[in-house]
Protein backbone atom coordinates (compact mmCIF):
# COMPACT_ATOMS: atom_id res chain seq x y z
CA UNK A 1 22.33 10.70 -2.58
CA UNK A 2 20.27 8.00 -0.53
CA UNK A 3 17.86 8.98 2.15
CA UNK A 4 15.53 7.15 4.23
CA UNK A 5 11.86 8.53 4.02
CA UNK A 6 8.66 8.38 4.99
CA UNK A 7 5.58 9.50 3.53
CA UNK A 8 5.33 12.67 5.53
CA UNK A 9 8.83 13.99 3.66
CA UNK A 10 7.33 14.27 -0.19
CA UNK A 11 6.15 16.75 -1.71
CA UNK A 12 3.92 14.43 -3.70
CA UNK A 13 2.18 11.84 -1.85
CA UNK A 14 -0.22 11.14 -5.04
CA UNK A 15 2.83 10.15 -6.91
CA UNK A 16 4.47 8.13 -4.39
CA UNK A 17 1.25 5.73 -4.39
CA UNK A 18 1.95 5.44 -7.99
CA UNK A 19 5.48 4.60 -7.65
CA UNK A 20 4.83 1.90 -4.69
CA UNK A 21 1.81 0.53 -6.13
CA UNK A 22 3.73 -2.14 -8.10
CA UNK A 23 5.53 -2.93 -5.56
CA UNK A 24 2.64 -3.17 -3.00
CA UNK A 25 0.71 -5.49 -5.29
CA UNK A 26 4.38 -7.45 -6.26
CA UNK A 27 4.45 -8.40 -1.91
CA UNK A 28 0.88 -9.48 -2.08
CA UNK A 29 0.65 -11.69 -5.21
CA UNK A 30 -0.37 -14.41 -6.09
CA UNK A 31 -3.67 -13.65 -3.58
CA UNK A 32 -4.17 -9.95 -4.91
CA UNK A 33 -5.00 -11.15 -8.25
CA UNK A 34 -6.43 -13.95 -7.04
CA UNK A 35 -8.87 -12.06 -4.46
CA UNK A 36 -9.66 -9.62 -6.63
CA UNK A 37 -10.05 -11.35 -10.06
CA UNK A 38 -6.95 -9.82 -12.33
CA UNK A 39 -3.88 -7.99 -11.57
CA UNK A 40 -5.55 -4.33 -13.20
CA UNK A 41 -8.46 -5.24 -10.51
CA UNK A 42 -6.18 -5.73 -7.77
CA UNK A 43 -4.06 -2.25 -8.80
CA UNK A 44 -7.58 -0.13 -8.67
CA UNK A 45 -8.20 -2.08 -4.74
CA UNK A 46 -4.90 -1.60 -3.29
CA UNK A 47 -4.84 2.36 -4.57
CA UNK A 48 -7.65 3.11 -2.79
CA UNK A 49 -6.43 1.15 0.52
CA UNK A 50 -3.22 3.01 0.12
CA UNK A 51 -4.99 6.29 0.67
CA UNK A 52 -6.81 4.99 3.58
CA UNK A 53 -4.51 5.45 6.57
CA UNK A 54 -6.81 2.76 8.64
CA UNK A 55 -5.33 0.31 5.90
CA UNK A 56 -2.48 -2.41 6.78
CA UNK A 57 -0.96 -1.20 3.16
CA UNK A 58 -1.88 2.79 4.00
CA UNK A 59 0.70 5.09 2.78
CA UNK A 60 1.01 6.61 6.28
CA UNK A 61 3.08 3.00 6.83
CA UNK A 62 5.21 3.34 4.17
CA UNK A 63 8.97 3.68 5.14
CA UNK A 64 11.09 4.16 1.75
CA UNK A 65 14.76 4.39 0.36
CA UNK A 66 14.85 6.95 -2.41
CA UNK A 67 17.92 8.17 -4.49
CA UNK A 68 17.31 11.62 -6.29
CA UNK A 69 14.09 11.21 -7.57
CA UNK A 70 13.84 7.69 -7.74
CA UNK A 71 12.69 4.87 -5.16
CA UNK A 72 15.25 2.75 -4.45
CA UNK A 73 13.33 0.23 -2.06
CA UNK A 74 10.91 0.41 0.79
CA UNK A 75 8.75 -1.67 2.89
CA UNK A 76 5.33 -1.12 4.46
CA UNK A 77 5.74 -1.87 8.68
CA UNK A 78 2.60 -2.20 11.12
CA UNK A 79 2.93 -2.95 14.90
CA UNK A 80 0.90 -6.44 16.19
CA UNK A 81 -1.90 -4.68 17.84
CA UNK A 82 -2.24 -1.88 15.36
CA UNK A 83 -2.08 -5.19 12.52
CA UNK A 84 -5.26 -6.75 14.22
CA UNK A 85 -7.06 -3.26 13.50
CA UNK A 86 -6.11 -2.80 9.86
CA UNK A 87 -7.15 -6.46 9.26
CA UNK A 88 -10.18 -5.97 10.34
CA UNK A 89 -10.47 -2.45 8.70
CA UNK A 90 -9.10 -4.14 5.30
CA UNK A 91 -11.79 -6.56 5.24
CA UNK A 92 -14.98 -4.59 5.75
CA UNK A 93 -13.60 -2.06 2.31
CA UNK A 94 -13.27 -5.97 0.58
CA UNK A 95 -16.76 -6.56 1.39
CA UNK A 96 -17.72 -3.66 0.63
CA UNK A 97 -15.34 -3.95 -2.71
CA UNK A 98 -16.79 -7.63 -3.67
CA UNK A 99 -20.07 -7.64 -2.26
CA UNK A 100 -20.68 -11.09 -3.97
């Protein structure tokens, strides 16, 4: 059976950061690996983002298709004026990631 979710209806958050991670970094490439040097780089990054809900990629965004267990798609959706705010938010934790 399909059913439209968000993060607020598993019982697992942890493992649905897991699950979208892929995905997540899939959107964003090739400037994830790029930005943050590999792909394994860019995984450890956006996992941490996805936890913070001030994040443009936070979990808290997350809007997802699941059948049974499995996902079966999903997307990540952020209004214009909240977008300006996680941009900004996003780019103090990569200075604060890549200091250099």
């Amino acid at each position: 059976m399909l059913s439209y979710q968000t993060v607020t209806h598993t019982q697992d958050p942890e493992a649905l950061i897991q699950r979208a991670l892929p995905w997540v970094l899939e959107a964003g490439n090739p400037y994830y690996t790029l930005l943050f040097g590999s792909a394994e780089s860019a995984l450890r990054v956006l996992e941490s983002w996805m936890r913070r809900t001030s994040s443009e990629i936070s979990t808290s965004r997350l809007q997802f298709l699941s059948c049974e267990s499995e996902l079966a798609g999903g997307f990540i959706a952020i209004g214009g004026g909240e977008l300006r705010k996680a941009r900004m938010s996003d780019g103090i934790a990569l200075l604060t990631t890549c200091p250099q």
